[in-house]
N, C-alpha and C. Protein backbone atom coordinates (compact mmCIF):
# COMPACT_ATOMS: atom_id res chain seq x y z
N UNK A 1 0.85 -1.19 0.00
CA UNK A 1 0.00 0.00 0.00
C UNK A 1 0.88 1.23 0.00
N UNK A 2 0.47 2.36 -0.70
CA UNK A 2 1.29 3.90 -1.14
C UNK A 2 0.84 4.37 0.02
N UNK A 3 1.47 5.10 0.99
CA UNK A 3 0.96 5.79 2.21
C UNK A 3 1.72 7.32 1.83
N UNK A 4 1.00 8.52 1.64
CA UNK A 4 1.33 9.72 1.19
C UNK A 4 1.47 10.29 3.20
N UNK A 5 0.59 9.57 3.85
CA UNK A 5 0.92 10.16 5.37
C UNK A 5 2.30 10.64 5.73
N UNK A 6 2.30 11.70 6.63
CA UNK A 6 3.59 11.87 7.83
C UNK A 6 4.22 10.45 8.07
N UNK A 7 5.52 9.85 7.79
CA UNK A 7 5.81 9.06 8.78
C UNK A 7 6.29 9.26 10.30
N UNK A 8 5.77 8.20 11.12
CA UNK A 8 6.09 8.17 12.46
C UNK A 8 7.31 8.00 13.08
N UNK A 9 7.92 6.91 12.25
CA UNK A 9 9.28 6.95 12.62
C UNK A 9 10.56 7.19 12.25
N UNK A 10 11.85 6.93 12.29
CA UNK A 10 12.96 7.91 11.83
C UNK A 10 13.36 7.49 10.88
N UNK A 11 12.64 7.93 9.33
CA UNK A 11 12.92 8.15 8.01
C UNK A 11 14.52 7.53 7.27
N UNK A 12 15.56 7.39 8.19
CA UNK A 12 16.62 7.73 8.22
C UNK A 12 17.08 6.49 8.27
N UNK A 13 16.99 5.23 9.28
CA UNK A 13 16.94 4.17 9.35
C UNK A 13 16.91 3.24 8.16
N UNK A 14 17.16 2.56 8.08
CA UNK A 14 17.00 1.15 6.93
C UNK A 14 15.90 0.64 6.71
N UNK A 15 15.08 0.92 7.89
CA UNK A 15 13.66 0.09 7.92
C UNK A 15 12.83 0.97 7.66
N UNK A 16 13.12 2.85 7.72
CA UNK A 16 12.50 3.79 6.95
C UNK A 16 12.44 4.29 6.21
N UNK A 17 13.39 3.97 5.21
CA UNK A 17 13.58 4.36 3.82
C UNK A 17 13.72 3.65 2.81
N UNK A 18 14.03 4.34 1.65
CA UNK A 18 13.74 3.02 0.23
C UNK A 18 15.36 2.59 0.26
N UNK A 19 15.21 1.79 -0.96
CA UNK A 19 16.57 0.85 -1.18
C UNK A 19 17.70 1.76 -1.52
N UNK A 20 18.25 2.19 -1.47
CA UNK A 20 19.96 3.15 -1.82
C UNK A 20 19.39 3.55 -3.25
N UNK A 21 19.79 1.96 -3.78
CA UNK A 21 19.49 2.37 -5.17
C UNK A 21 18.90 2.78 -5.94
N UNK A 22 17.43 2.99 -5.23
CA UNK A 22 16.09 3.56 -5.44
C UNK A 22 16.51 5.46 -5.43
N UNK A 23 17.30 5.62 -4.83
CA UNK A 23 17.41 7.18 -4.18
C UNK A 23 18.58 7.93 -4.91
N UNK A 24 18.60 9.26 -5.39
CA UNK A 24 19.35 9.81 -6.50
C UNK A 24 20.87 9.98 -5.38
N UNK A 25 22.37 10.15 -5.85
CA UNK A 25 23.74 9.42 -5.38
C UNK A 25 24.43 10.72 -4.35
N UNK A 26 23.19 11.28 -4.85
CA UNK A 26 24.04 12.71 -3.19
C UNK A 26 23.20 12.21 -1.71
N UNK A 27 21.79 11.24 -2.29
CA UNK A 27 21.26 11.07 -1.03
C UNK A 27 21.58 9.92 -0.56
N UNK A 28 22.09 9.06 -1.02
CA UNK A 28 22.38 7.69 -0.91
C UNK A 28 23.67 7.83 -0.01
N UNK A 29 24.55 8.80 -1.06
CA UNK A 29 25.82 9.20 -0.10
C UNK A 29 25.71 9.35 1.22
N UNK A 30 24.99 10.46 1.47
CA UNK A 30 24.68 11.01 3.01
C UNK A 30 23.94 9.92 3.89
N UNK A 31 22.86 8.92 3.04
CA UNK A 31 22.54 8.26 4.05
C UNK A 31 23.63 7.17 4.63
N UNK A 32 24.28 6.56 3.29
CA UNK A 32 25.48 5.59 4.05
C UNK A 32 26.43 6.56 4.99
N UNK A 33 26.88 7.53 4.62
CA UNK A 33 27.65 8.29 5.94
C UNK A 33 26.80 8.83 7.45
N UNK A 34 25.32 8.38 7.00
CA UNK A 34 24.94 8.50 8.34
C UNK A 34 24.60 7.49 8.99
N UNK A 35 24.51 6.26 8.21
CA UNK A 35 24.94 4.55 9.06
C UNK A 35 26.01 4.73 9.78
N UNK A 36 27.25 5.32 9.12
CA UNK A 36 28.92 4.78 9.44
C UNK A 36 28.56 6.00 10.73
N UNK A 37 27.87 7.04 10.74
CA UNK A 37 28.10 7.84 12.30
C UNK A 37 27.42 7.27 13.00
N UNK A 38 26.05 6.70 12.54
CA UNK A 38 25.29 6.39 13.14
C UNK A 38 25.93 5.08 14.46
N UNK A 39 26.84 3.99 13.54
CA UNK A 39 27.42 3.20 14.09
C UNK A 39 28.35 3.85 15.14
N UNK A 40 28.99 4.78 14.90
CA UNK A 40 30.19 5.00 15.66
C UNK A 40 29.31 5.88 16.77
N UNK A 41 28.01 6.33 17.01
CA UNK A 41 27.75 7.16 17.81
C UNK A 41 27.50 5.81 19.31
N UNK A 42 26.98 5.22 18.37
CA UNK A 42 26.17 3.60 19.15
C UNK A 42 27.52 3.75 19.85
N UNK A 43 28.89 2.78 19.34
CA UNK A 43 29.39 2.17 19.65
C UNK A 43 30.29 3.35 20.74
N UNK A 44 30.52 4.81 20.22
CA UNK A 44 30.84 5.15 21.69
C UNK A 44 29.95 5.23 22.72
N UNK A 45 29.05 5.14 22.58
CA UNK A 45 27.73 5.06 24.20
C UNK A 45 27.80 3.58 24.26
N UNK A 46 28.26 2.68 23.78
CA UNK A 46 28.15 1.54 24.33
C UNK A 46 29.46 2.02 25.39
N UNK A 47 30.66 2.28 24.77
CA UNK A 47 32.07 2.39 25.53
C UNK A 47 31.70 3.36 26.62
N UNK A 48 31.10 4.43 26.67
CA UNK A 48 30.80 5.15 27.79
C UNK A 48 30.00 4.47 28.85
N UNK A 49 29.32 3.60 28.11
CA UNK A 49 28.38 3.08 29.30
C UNK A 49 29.27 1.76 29.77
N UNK A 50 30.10 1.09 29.46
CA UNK A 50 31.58 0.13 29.50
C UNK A 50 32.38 0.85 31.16
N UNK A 51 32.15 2.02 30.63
CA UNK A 51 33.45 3.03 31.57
C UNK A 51 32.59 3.11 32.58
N UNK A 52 31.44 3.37 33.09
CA UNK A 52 30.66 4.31 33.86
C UNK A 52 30.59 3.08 34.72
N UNK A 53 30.41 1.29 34.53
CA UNK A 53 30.05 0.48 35.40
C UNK A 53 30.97 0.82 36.66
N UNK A 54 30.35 0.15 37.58
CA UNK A 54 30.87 0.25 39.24
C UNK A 54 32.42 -0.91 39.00
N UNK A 55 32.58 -2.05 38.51
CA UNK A 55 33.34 -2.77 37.82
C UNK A 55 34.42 -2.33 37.40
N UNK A 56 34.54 -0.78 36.80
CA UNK A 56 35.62 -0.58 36.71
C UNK A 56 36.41 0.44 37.84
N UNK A 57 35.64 0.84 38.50
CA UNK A 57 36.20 1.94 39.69
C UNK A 57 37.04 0.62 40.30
N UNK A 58 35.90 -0.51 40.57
CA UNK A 58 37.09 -2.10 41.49
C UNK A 58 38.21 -2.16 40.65
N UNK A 59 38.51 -2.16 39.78
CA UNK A 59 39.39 -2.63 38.60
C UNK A 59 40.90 -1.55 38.83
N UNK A 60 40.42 -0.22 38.75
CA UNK A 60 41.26 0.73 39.03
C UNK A 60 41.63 0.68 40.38
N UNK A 61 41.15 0.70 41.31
CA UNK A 61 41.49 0.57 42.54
C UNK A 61 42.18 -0.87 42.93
N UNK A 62 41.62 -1.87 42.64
CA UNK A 62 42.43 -2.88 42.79
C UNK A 62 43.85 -2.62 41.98
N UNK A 63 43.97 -2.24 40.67
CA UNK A 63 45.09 -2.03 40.08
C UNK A 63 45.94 -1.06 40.84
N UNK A 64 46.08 -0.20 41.66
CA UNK A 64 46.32 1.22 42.38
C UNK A 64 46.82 0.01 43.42
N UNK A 65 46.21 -0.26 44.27
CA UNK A 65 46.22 -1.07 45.42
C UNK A 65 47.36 -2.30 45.40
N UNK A 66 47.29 -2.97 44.25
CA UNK A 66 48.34 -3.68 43.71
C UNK A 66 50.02 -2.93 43.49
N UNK A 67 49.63 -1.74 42.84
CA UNK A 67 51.12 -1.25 42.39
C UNK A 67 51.91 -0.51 43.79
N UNK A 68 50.81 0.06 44.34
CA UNK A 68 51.11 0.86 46.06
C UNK A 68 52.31 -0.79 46.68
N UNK A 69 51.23 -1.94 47.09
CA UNK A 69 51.64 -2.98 47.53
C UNK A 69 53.25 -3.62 46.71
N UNK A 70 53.46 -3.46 45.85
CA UNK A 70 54.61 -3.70 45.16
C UNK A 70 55.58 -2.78 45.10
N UNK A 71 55.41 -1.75 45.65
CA UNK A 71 56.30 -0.20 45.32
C UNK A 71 56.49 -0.47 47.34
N UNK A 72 55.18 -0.83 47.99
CA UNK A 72 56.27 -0.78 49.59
C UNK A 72 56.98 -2.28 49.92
N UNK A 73 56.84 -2.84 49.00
CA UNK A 73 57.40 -4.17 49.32
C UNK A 73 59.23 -4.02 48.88
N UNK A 74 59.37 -3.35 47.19
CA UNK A 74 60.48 -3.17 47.16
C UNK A 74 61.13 -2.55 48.00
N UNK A 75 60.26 -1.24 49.06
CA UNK A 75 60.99 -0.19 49.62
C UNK A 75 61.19 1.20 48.72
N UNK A 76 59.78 1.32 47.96
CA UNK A 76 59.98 2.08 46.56
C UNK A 76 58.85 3.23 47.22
N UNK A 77 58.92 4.35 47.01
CA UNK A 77 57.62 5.57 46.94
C UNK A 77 56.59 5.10 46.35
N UNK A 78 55.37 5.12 47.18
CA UNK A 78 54.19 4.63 47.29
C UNK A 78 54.11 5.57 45.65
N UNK A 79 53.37 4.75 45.03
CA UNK A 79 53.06 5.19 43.45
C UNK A 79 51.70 6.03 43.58
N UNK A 80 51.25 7.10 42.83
CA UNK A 80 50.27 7.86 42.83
C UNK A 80 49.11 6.89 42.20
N UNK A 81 47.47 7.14 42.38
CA UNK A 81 46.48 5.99 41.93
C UNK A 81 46.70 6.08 40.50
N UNK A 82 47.52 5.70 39.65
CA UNK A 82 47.56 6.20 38.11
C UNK A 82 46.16 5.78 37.95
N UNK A 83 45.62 4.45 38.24
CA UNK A 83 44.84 3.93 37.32
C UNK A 83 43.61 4.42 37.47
N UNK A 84 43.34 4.71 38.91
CA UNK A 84 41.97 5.48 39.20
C UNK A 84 41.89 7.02 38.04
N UNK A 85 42.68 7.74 38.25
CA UNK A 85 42.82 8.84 37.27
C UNK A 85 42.86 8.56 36.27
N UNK A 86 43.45 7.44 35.47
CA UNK A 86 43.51 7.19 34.45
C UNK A 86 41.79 6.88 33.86
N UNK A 87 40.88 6.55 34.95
CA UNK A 87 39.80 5.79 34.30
C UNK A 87 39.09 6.91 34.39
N UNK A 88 39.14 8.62 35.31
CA UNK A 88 38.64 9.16 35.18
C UNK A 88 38.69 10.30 33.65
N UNK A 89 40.22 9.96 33.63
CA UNK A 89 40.18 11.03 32.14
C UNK A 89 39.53 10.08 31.02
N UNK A 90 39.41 9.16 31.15
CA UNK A 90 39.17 7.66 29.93
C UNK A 90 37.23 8.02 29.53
N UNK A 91 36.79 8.52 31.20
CA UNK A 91 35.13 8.63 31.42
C UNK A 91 34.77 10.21 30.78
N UNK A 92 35.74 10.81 30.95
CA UNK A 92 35.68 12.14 30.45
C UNK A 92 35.85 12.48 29.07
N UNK A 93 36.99 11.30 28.04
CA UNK A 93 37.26 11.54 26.85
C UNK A 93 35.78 10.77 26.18
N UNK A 94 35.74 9.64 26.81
CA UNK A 94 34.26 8.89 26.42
C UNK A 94 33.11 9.91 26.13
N UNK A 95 32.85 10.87 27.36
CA UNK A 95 31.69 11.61 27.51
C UNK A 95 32.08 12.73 26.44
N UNK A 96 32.99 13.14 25.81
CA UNK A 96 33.53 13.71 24.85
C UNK A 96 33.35 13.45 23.58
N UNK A 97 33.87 11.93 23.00
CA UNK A 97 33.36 11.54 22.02
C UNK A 97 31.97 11.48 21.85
N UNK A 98 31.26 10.95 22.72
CA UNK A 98 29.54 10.77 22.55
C UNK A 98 28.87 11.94 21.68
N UNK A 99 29.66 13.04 22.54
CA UNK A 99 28.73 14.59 22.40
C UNK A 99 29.38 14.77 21.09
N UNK A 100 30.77 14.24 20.04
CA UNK A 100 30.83 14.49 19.32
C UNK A 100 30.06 13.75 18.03
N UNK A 101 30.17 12.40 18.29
CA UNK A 101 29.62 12.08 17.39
C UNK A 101 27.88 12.15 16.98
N UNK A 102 27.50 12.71 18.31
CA UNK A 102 25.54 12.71 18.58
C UNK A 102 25.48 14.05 17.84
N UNK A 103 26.79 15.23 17.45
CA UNK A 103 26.94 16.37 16.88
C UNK A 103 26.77 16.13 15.54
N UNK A 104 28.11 14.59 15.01
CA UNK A 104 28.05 14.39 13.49
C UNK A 104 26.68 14.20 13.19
N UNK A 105 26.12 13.24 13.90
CA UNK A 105 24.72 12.37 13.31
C UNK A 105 23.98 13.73 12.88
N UNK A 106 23.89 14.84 13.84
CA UNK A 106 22.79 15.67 13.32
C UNK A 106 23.36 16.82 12.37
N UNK A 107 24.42 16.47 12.61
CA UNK A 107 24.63 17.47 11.09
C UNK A 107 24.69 17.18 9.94
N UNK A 108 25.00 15.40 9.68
CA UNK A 108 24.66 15.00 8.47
C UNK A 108 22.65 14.69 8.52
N UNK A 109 22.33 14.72 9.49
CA UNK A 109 20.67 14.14 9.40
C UNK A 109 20.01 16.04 9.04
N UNK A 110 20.62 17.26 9.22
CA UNK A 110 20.30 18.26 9.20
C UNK A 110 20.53 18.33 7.32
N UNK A 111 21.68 18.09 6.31
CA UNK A 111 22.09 17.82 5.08
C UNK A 111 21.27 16.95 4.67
N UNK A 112 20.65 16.31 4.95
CA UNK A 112 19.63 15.05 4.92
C UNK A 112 18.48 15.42 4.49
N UNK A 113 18.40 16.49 5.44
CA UNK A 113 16.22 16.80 5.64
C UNK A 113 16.72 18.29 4.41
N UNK A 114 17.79 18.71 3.88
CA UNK A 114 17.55 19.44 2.88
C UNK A 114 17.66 18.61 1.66
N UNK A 115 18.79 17.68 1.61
CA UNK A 115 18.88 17.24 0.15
C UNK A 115 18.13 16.00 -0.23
N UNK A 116 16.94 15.53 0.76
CA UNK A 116 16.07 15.36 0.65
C UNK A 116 14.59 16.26 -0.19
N UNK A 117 14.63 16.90 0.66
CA UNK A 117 13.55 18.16 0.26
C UNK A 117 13.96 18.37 -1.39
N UNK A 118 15.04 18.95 -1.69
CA UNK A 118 15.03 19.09 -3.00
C UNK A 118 15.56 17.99 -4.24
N UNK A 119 15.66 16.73 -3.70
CA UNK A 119 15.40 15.69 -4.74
C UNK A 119 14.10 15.87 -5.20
N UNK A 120 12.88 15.94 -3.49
CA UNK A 120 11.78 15.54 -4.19
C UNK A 120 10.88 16.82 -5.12
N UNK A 121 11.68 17.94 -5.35
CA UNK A 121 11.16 18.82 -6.01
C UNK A 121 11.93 18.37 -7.58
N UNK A 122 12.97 17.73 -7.59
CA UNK A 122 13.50 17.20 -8.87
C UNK A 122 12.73 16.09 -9.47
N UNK A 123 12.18 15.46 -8.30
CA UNK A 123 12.15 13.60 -8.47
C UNK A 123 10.34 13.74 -8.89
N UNK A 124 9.70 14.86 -8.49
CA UNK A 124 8.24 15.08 -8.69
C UNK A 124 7.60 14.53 -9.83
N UNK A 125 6.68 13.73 -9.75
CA UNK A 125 6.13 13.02 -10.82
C UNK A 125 5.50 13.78 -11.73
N UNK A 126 5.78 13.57 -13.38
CA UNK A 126 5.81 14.10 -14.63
C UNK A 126 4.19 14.27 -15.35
N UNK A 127 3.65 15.04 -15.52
CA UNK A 127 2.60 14.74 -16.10
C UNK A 127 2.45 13.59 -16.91
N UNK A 128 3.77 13.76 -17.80
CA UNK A 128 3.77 12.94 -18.83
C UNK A 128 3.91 11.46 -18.26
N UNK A 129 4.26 11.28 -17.05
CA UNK A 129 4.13 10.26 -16.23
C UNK A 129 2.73 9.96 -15.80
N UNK A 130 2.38 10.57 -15.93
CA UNK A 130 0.92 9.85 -15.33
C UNK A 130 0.38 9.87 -16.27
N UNK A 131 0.72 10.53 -17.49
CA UNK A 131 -0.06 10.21 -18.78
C UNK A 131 -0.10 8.75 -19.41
N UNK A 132 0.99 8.88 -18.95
CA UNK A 132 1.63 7.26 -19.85
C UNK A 132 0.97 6.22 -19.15
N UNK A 133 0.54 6.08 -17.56
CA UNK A 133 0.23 5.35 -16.48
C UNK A 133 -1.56 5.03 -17.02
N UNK A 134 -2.06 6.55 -17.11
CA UNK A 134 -3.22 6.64 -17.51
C UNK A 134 -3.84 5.58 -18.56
N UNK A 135 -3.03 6.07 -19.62
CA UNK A 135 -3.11 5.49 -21.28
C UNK A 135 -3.08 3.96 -20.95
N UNK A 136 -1.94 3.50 -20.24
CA UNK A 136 -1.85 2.00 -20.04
C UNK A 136 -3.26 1.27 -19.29
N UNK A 137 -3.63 2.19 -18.33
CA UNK A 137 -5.17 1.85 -17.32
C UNK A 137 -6.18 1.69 -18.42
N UNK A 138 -6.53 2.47 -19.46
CA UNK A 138 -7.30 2.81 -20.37
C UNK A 138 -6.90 1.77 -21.34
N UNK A 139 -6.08 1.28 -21.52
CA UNK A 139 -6.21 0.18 -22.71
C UNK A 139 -6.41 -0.92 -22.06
N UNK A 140 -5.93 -1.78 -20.93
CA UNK A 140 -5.98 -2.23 -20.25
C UNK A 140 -7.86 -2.60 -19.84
N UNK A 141 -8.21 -1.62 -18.99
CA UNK A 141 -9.52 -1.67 -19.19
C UNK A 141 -10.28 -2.05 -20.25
N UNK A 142 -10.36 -1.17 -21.73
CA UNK A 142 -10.58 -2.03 -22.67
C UNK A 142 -10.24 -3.13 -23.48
N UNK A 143 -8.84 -3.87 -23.52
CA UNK A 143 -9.02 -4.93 -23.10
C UNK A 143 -9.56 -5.97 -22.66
N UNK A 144 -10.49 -5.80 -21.32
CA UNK A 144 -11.56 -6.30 -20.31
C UNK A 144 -12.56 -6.17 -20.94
N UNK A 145 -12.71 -5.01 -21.05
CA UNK A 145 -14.39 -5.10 -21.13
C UNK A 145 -14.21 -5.72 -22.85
N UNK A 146 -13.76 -6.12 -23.80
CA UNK A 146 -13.27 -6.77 -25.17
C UNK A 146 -13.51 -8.03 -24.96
N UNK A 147 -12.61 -8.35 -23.67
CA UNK A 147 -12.93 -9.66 -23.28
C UNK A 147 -14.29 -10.41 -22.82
N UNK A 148 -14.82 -9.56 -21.88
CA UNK A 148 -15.93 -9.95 -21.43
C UNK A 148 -17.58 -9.85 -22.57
N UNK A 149 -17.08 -8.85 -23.37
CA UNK A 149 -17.93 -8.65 -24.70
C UNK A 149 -18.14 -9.83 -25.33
N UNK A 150 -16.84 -10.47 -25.83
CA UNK A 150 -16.12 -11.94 -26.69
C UNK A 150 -17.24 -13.05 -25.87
N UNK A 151 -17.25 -12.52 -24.54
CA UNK A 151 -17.59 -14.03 -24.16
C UNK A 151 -18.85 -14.08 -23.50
N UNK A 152 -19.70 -12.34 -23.36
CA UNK A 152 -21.11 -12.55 -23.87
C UNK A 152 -21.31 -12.67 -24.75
N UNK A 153 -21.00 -12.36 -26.08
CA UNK A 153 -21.38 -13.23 -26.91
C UNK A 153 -21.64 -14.56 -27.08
N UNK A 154 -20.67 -15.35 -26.83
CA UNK A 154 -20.42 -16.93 -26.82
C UNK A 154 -21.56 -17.44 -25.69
N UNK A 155 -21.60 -16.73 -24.25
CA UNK A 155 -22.74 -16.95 -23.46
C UNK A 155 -23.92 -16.66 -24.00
N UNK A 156 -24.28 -16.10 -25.58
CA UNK A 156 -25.36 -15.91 -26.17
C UNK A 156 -25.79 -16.96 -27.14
N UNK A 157 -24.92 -17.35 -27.88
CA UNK A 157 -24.75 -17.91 -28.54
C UNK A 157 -25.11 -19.59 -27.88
N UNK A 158 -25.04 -19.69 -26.67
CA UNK A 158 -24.48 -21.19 -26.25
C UNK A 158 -26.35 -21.16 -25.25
N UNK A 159 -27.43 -19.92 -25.35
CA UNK A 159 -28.48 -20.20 -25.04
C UNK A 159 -28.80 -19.07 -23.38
N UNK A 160 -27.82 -18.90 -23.23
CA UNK A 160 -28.12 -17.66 -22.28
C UNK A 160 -27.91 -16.48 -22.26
N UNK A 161 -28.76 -15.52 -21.40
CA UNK A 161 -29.14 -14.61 -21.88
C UNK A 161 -27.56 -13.36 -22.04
N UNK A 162 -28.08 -12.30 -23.00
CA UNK A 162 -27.03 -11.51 -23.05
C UNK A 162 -26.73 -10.35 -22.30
N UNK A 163 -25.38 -9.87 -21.86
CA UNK A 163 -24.91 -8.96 -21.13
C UNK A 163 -23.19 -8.32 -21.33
N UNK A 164 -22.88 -7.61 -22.37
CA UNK A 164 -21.44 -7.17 -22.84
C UNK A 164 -21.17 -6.52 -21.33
N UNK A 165 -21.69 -6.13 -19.93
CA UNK A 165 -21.52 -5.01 -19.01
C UNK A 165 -20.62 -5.77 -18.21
N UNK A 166 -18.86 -4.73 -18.26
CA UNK A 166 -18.26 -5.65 -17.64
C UNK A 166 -18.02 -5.19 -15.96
N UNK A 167 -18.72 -5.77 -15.59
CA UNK A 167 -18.99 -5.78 -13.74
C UNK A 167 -18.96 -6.78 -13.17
N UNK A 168 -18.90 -6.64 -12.07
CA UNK A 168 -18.68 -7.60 -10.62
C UNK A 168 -18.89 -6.91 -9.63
N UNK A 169 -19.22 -7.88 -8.83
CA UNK A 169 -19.75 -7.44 -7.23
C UNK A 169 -18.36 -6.45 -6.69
N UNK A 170 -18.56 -5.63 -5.92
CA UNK A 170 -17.41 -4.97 -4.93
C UNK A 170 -16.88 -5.91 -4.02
N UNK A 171 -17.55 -6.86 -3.39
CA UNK A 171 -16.89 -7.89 -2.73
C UNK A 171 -15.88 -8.90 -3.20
N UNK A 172 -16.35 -9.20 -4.27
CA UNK A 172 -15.33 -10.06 -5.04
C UNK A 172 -14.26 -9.38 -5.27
N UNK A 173 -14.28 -7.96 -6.21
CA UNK A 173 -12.80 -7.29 -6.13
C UNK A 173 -12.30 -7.12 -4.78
N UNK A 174 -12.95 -6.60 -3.60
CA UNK A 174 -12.25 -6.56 -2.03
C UNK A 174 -12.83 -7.45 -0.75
N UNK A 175 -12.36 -8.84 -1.49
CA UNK A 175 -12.69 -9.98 -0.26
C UNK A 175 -12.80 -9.49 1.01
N UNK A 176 -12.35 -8.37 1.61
CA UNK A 176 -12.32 -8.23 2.80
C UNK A 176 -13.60 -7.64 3.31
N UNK A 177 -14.73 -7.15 2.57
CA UNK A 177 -16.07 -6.36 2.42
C UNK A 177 -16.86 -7.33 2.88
N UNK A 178 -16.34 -8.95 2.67
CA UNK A 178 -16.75 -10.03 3.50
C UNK A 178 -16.68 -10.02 5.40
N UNK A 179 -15.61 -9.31 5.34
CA UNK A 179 -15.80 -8.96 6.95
C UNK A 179 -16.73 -8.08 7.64
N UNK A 180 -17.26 -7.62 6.99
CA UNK A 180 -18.55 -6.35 7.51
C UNK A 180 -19.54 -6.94 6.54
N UNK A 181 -19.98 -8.02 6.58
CA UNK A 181 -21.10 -8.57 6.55
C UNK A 181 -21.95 -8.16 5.25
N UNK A 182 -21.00 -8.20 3.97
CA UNK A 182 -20.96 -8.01 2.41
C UNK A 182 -21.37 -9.10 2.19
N UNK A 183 -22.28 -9.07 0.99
CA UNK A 183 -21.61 -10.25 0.03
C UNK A 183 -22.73 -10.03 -1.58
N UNK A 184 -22.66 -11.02 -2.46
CA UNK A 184 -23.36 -10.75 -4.01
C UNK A 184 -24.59 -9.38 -3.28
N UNK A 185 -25.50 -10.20 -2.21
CA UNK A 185 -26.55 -9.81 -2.80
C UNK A 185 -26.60 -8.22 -1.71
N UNK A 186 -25.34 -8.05 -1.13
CA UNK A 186 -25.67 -6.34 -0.51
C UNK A 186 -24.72 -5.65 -0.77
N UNK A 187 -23.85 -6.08 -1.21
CA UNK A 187 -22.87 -5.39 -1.52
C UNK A 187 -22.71 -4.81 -3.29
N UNK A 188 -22.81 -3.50 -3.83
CA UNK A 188 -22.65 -2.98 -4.85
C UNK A 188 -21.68 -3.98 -5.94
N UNK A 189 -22.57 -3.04 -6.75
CA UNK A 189 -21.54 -4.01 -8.49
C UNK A 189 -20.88 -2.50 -8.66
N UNK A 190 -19.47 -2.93 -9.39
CA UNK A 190 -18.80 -2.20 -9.75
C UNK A 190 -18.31 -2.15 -11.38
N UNK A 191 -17.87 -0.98 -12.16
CA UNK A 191 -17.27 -1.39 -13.54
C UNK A 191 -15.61 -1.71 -13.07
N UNK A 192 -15.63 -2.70 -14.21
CA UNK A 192 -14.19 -3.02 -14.53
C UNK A 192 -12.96 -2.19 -14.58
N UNK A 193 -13.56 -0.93 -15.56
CA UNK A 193 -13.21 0.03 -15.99
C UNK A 193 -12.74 1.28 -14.34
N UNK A 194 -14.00 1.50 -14.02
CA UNK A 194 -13.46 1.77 -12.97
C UNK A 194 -12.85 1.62 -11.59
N UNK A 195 -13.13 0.00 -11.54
CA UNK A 195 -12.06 -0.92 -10.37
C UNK A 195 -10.00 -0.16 -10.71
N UNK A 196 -10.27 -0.34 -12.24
CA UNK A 196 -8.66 -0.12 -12.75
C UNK A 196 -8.80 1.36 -12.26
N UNK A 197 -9.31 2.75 -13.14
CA UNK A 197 -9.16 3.77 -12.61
C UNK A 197 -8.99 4.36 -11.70
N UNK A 198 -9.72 3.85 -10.65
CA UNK A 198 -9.96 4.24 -9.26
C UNK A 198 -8.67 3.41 -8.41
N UNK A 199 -8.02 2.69 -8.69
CA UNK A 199 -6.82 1.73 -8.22
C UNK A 199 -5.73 2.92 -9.01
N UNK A 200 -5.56 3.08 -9.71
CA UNK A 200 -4.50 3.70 -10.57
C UNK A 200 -4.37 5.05 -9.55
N UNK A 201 -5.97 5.85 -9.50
CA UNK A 201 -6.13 7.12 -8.34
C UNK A 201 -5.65 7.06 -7.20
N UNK A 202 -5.77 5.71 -6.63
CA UNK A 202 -5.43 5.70 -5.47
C UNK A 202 -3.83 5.69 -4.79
N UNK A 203 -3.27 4.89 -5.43
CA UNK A 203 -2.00 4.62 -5.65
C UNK A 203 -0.96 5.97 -6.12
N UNK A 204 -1.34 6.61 -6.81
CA UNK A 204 -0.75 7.73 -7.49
C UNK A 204 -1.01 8.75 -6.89
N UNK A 205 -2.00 8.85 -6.01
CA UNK A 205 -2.23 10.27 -5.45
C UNK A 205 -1.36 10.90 -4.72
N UNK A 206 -1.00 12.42 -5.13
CA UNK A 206 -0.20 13.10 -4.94
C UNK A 206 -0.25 13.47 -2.71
């Protein structure tokens, strides 16, 4: 189904947008460079959130605690906590990167929501595009109703009665009209002709 609605969720994603190849090569660009930030933004908040556990304050301190214990055993100057400090500048460069890369994402997703915008004033469907769409519905249709002509006839011919009108119930074209309690004898007949038209409208609407 063509949904012309607002989407709800973030456009930007893989699961919100069309195939690369579907999309003209300045937008395709920007979107793969906003996977590759996208990844690296993840993967430093994974590492920040790595640093921040209680797990590593034990880690540093036990390491501190260890080198102190080996520095008075030789008879050596108690060593400063390198490692505790060390894990605090490590939590600080972490919290650093995050804010940088949560910076990239939106400045390529900001390049995004413009060179977006003006593909789709490039990419805008052609009159002559829907002409051509049209013309095909329209032969197509007749076609059908050609067909169904051919073979009232033959249903005339073979002793029953005649009818070239090419229709069908609305239920039959949308089985689902069966769920609200449709069927032959309450539910509308429709043309052929305009099952196709009205499908072609729907789909295409701007």
């Amino acid at each position: 189904m063509r949904s012309t609605n607002g989407y709800g969720g973030d456009r930007y994603t893989t699961a919100g947008r069309p195939p690369l190849d579907q999309l003209p090569a300045e937008l395709a660009t920007l979107l793969t460079e906003h996977d590759t930030a996208l990844q690296r933004l993840r993967d430093a908040e994974r590492e920040r959130e790595r640093l921040a556990h209680r797990d590593r304050d034990l880690e540093a301190q036990q390491a501190d605690a260890a080198a102190a214990a080996a520095a008075a055993r030789a008879g050596k100057k108690i060593p400063p906590a390198a490692a505790v400090s060390k894990l605090d500048t490590d939590r600080q460069e972490a919290e650093r990167a995050v804010t940088a890369h949560k910076a990239a994402v939106k400045a390529i997703r900001d390049e995004l929501d413009d060179a977006r915008e003006a593909a789709a004033e490039k990419a805008r469907t052609a009159a002559t595009d829907r002409s051509r769409i049209d013309k095909a519905a329209a032969e197509f249709a007749a076609v059908v109703e050609q067909a169904i002509a051919d073979r009232a006839a033959f249903d005339w011919m073979r002793g029953a009665g005649y009818s070239a009108a090419a229709t069908t119930w609305a239920v039959d074209v949308v089985p689902a009209l069966s769920n609200h309690a449709m069927n032959r004898q309450s539910s509308p007949t429709i043309t052929a002709r305009n099952v196709i038209t009205n499908l072609v409208d729907a789909l295409l609407e701007e």
